[in-house]
C-alpha atoms as a PDB file:
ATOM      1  CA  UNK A   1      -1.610  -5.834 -44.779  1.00  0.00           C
ATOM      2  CA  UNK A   2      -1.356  -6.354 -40.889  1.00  0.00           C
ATOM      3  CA  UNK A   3      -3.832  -6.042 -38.528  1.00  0.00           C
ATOM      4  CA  UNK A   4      -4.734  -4.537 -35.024  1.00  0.00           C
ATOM      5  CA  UNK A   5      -6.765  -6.439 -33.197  1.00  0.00           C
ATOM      6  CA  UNK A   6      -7.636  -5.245 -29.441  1.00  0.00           C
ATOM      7  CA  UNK A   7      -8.382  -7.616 -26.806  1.00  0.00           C
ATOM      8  CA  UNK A   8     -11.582  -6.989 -25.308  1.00  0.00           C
ATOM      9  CA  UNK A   9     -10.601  -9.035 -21.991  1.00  0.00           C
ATOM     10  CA  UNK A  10      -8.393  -6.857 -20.669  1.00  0.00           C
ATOM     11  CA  UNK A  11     -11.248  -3.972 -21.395  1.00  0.00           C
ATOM     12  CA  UNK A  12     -13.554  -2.520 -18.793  1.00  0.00           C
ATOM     13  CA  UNK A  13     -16.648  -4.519 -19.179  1.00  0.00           C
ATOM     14  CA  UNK A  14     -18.443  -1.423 -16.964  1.00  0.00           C
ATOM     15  CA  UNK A  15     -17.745   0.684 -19.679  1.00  0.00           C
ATOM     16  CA  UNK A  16     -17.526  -2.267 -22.574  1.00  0.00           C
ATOM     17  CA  UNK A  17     -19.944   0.144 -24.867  1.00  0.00           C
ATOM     18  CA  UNK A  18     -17.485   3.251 -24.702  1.00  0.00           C
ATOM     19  CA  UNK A  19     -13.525   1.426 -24.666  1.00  0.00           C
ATOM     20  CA  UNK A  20     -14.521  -0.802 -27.767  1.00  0.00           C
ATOM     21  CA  UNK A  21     -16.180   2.873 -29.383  1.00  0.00           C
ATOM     22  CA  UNK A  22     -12.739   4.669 -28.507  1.00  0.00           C
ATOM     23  CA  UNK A  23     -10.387   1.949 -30.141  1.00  0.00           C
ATOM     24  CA  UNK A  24     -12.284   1.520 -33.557  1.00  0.00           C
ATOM     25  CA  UNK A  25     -12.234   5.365 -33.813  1.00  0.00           C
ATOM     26  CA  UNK A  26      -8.125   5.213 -33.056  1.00  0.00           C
ATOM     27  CA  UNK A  27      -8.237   2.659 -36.273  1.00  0.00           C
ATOM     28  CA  UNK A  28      -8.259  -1.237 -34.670  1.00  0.00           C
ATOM     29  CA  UNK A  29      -9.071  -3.444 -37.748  1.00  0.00           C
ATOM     30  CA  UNK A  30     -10.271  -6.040 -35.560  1.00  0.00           C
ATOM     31  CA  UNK A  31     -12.211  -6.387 -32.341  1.00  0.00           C
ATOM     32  CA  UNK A  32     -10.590 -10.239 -30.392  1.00  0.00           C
ATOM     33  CA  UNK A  33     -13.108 -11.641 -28.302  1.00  0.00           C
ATOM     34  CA  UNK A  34     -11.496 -15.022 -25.931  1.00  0.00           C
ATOM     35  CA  UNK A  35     -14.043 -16.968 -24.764  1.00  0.00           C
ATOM     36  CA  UNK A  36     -12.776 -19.598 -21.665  1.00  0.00           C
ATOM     37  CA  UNK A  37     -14.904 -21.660 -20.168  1.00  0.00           C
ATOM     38  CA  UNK A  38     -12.893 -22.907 -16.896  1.00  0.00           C
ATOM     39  CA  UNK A  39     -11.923 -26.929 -17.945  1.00  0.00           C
ATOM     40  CA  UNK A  40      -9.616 -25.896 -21.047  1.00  0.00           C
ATOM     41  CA  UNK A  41      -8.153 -22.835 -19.258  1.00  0.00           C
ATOM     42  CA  UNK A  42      -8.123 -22.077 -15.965  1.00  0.00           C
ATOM     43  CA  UNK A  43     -10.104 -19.147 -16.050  1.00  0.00           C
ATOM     44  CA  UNK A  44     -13.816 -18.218 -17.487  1.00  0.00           C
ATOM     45  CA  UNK A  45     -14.452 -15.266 -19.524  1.00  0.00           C
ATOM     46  CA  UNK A  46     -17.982 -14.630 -21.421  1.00  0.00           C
ATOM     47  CA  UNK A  47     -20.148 -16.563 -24.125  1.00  0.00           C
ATOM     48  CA  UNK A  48     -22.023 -16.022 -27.106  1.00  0.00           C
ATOM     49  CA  UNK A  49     -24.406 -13.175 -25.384  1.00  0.00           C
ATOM     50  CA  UNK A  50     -21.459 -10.463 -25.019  1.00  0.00           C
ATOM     51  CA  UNK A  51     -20.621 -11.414 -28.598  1.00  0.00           C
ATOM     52  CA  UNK A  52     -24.373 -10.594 -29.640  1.00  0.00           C
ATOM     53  CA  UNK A  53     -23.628  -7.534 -27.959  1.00  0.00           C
ATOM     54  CA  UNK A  54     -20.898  -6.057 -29.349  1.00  0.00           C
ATOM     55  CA  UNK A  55     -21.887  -6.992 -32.315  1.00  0.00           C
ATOM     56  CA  UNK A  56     -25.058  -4.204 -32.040  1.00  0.00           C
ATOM     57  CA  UNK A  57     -22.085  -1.407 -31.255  1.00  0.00           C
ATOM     58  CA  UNK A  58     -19.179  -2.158 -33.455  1.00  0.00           C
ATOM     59  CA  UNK A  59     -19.121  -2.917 -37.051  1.00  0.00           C
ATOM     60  CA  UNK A  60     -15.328  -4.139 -37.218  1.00  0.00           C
ATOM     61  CA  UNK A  61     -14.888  -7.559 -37.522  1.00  0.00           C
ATOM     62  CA  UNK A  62     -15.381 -10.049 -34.757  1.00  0.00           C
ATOM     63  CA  UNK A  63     -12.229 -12.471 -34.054  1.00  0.00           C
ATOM     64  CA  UNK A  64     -13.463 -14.897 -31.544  1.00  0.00           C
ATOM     65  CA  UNK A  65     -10.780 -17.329 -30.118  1.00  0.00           C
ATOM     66  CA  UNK A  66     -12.534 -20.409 -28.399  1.00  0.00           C
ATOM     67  CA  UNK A  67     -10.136 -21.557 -25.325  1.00  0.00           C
ATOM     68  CA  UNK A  68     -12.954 -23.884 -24.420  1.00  0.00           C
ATOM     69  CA  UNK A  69     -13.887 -27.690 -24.300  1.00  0.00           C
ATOM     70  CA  UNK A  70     -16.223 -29.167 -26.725  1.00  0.00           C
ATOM     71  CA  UNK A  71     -16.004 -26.327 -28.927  1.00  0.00           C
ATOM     72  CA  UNK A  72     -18.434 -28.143 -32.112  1.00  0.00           C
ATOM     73  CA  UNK A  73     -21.238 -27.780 -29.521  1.00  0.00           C
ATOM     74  CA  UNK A  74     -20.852 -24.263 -29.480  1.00  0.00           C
ATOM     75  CA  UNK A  75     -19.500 -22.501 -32.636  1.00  0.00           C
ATOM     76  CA  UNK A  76     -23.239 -22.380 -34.529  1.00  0.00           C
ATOM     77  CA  UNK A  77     -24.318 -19.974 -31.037  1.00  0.00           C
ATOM     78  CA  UNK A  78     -21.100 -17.842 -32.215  1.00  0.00           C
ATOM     79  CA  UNK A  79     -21.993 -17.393 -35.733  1.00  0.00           C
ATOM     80  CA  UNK A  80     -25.444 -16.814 -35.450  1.00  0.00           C
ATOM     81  CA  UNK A  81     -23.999 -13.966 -32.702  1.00  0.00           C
ATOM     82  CA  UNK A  82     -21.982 -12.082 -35.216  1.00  0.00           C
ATOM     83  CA  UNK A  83     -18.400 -13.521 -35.194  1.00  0.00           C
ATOM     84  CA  UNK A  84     -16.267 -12.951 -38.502  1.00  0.00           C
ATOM     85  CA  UNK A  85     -13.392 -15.546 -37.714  1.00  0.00           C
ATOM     86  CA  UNK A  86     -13.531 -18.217 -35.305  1.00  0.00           C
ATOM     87  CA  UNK A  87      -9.977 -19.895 -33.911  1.00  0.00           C
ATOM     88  CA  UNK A  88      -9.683 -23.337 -31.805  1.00  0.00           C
ATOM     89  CA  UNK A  89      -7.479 -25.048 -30.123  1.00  0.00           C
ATOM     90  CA  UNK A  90      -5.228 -27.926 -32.172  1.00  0.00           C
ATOM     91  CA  UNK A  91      -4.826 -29.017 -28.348  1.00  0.00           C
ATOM     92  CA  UNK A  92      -8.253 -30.288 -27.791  1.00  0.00           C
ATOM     93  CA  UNK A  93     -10.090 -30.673 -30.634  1.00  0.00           C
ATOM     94  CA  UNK A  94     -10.121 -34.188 -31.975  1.00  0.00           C
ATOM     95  CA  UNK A  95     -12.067 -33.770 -34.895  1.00  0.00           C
ATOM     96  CA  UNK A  96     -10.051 -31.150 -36.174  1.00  0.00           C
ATOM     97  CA  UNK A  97     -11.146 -30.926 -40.230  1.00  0.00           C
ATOM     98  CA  UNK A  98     -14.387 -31.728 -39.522  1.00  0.00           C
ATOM     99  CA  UNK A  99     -14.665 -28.055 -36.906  1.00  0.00           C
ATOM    100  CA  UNK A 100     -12.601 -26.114 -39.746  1.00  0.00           C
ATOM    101  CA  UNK A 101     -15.310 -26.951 -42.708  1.00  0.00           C
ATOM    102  CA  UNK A 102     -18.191 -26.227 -40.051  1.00  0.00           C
ATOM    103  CA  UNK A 103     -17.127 -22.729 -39.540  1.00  0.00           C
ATOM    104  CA  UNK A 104     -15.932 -22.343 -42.850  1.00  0.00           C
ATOM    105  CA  UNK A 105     -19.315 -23.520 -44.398  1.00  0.00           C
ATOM    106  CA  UNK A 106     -20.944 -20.812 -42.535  1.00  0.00           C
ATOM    107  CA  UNK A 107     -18.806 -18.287 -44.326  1.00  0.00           C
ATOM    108  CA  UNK A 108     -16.667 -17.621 -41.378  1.00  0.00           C
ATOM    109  CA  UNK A 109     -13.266 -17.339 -41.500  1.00  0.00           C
ATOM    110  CA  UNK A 110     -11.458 -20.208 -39.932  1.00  0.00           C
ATOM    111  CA  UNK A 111      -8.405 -20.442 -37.902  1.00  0.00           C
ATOM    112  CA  UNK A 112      -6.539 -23.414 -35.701  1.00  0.00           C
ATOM    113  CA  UNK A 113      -4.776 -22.093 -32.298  1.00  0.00           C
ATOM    114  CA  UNK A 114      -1.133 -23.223 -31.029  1.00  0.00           C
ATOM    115  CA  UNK A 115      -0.277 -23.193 -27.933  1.00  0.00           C
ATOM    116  CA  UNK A 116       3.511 -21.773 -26.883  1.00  0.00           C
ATOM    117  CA  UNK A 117       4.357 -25.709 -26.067  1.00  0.00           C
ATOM    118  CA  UNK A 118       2.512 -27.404 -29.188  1.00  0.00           C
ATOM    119  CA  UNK A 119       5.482 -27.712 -32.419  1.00  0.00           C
ATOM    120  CA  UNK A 120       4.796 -26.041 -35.645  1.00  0.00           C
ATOM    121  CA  UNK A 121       5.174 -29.280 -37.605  1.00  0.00           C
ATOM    122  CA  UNK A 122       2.235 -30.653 -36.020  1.00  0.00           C
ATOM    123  CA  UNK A 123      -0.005 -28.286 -38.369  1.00  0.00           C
ATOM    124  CA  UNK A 124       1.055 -29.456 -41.843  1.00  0.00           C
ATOM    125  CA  UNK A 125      -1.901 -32.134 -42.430  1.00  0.00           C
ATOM    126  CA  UNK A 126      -4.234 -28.898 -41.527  1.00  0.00           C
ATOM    127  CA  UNK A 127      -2.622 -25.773 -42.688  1.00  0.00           C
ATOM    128  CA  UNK A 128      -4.186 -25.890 -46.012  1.00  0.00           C
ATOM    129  CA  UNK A 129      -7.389 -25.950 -45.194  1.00  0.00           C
ATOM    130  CA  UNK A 130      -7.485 -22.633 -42.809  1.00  0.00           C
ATOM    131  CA  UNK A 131      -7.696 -19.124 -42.793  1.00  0.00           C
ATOM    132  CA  UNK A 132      -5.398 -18.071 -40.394  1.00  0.00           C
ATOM    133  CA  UNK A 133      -3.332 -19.601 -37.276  1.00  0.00           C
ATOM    134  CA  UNK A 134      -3.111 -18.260 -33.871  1.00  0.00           C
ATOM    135  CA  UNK A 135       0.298 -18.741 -32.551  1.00  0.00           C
ATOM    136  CA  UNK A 136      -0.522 -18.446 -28.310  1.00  0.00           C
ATOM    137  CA  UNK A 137       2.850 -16.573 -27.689  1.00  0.00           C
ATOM    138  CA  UNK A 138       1.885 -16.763 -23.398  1.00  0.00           C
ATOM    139  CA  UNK A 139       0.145 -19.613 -22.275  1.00  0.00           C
ATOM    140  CA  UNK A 140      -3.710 -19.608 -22.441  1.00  0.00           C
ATOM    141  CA  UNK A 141      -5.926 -18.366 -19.875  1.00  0.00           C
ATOM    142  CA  UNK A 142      -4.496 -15.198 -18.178  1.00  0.00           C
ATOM    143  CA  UNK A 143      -4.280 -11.444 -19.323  1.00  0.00           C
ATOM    144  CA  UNK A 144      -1.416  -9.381 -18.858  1.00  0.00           C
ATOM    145  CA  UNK A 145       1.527 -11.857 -19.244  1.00  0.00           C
ATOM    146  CA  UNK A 146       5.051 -12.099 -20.590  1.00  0.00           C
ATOM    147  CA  UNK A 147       5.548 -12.191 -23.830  1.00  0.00           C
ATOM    148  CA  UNK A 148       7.214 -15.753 -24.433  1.00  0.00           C
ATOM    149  CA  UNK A 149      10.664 -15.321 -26.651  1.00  0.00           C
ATOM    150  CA  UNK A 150      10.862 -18.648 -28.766  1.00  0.00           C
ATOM    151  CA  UNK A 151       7.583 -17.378 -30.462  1.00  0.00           C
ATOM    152  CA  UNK A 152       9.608 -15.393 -32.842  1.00  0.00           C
ATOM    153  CA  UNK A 153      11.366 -18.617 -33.975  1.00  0.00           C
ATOM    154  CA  UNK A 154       7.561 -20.671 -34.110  1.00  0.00           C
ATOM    155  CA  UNK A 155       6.538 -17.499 -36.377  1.00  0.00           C
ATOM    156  CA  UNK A 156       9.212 -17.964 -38.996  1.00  0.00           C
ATOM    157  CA  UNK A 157       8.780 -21.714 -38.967  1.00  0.00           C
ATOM    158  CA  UNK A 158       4.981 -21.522 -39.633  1.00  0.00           C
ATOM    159  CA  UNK A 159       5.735 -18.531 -42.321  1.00  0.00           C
ATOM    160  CA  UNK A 160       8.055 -21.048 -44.403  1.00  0.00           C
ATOM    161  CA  UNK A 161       5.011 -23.891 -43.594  1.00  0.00           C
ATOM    162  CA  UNK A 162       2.605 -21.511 -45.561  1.00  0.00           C
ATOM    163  CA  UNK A 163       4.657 -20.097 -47.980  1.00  0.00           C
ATOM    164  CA  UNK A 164       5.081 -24.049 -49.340  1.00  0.00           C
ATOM    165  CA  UNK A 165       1.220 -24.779 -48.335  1.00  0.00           C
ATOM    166  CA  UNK A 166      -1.010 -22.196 -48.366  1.00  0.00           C
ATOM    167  CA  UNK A 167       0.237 -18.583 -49.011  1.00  0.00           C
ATOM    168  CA  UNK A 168      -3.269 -17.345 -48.205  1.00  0.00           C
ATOM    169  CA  UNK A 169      -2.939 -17.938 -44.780  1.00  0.00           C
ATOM    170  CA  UNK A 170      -2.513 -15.325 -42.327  1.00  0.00           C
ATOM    171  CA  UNK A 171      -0.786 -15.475 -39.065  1.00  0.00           C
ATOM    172  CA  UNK A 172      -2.087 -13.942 -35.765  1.00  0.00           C
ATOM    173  CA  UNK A 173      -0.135 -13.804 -32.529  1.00  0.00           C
ATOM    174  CA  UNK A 174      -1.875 -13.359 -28.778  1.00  0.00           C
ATOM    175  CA  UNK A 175       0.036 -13.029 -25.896  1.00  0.00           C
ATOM    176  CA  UNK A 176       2.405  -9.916 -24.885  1.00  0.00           C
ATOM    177  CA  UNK A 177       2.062  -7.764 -28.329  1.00  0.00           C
ATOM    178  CA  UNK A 178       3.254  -4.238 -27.712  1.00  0.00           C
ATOM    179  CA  UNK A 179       4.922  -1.336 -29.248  1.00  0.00           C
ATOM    180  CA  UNK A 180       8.247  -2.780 -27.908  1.00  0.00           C
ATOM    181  CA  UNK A 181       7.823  -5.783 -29.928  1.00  0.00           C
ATOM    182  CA  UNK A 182       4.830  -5.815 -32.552  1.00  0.00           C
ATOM    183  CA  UNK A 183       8.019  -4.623 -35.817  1.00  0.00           C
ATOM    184  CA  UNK A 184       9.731  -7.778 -34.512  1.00  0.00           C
ATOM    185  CA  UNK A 185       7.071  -9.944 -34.603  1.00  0.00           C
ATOM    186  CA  UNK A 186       6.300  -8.411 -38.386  1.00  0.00           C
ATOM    187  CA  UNK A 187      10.031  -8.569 -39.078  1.00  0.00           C
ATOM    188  CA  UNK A 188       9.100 -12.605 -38.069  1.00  0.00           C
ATOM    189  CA  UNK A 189       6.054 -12.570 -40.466  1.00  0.00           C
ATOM    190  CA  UNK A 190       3.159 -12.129 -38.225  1.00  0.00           C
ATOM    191  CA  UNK A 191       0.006 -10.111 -40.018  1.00  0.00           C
ATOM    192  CA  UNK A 192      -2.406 -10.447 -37.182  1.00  0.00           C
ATOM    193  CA  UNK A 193      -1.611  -8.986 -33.625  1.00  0.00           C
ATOM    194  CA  UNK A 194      -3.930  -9.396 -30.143  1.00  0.00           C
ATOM    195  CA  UNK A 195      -2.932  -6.361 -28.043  1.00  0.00           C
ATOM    196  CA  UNK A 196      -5.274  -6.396 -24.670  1.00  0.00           C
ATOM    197  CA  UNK A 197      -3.592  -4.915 -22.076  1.00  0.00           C
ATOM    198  CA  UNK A 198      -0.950  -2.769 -24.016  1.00  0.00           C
ATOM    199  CA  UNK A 199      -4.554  -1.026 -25.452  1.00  0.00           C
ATOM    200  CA  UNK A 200      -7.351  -1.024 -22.608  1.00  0.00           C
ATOM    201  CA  UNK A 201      -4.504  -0.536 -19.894  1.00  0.00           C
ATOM    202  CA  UNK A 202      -3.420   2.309 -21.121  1.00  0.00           C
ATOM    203  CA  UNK A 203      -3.691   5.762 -19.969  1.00  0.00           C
ATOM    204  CA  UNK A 204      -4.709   7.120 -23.789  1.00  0.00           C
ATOM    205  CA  UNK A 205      -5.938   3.886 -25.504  1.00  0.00           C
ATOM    206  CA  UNK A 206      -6.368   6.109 -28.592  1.00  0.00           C
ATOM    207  CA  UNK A 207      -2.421   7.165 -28.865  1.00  0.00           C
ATOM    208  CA  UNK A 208      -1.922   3.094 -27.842  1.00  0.00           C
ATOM    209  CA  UNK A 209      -3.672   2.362 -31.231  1.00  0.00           C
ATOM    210  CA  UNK A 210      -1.919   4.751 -32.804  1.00  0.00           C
ATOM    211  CA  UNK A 211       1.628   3.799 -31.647  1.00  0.00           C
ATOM    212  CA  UNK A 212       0.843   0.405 -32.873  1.00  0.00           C
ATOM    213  CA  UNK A 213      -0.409   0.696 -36.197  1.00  0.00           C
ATOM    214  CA  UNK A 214       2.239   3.702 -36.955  1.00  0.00           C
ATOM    215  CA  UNK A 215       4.517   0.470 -36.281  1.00  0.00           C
ATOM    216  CA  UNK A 216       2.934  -2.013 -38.419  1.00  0.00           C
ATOM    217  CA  UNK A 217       2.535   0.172 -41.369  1.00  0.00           C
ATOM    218  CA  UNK A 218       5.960  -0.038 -42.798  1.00  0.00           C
ATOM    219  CA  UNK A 219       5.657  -3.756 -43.635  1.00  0.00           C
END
């Protein structure tokens, strides 16, 4: 099964209520939250109070992606807000098995984050213990930006990784997803994709939902 998964960043956060109402009616599976707090990536988005928000308004699942800096200190304020799968960052968290069991002891699901520069390989001594990996296919911090082309080749890698480790694992992709690509990036064995401003730029977000999920469903 692959998923839709709209980006609320790239939404209107005057009219937060109302875009994230019009995209679970057009059939997203999953509502992607990024929280950046400035020090990881450059820029800073929102915390664990929008997240207790949105939680009141949407019943889809949460996907929370933590760009941010001393991330143990702050997943337990994310899943007592509502979130349904929590990602961080291989990059900068040290402690790596010890944040995975955390979230995953709170019956959340659990995912580990790549950035477009960090190998595939690197994961192997993890894989098995997540839920799902985030391959970054821009580079963290910025809506809005080119799709990065090698991440078709660090999608196939990390499909043959859990195929061998952990066939239970799903893969997600951020950065660039569109109708122009998302059948590629399925082709390449993503199940997961984060579509923010291909959805909430749009003129019709509804028919942008549409488009993409008429795309996915013949894999």
């Amino acid at each position: 099964m692959k998923f839709i998964c709209p980006s609320i960043l790239s939404a209107d956060f005057s009219r937060l209520g109302e875009e994230i109402r019009i995209v679970e009616d057009a059939g997203a599976d999953i509502i992607h939250c990024d929280i950046m707090d400035g020090s990881f990536v450059p820029n800073i988005s929102f915390g664990a109070k929008v997240i207790r928000d949105v939680r009141k308004i949407t019943s889809l699942p949460l996907d929370v992606h933590l760009m941010i800096n001393n991330a143990d200190m702050h997943i337990p304020e994310f899943i007592k807000a509502g979130a349904n799968f929590i990602s961080v960052h291989y990059e900068n968290n040290t402690h790596l098995h010890r944040t995975i069991s955390t979230i995953k002891d709170a019956g959340i699901k659990a995912g580990v984050v790549i950035n477009p520069a960090t190998p595939v390989f690197i994961l192997e001594d993890i894989i098995s213990t997540v839920d799902f990996v985030l391959v970054m296919s821009v580079n963290p911090g910025f809506g809005g930006q080119k799709f990065i082309e090698h991440s078709y080749n660090k999608i196939k890698e990390l499909k043959d990784m859990i195929i061998q480790l952990n066939e239970d694992c799903l893969i997600e992709v951020d950065g660039g997803v569109s109708i122009h690509n998302i059948a590629d990036l399925c082709n390449a064995g993503a199940d997961m994709f984060v579509a923010g401003s291909s959805v909430f730029n749009a003129v019709d977000k509804t028919q942008a939902i549409t488009k993409l999920k008429e795309a996915v469903s013949q894999f």
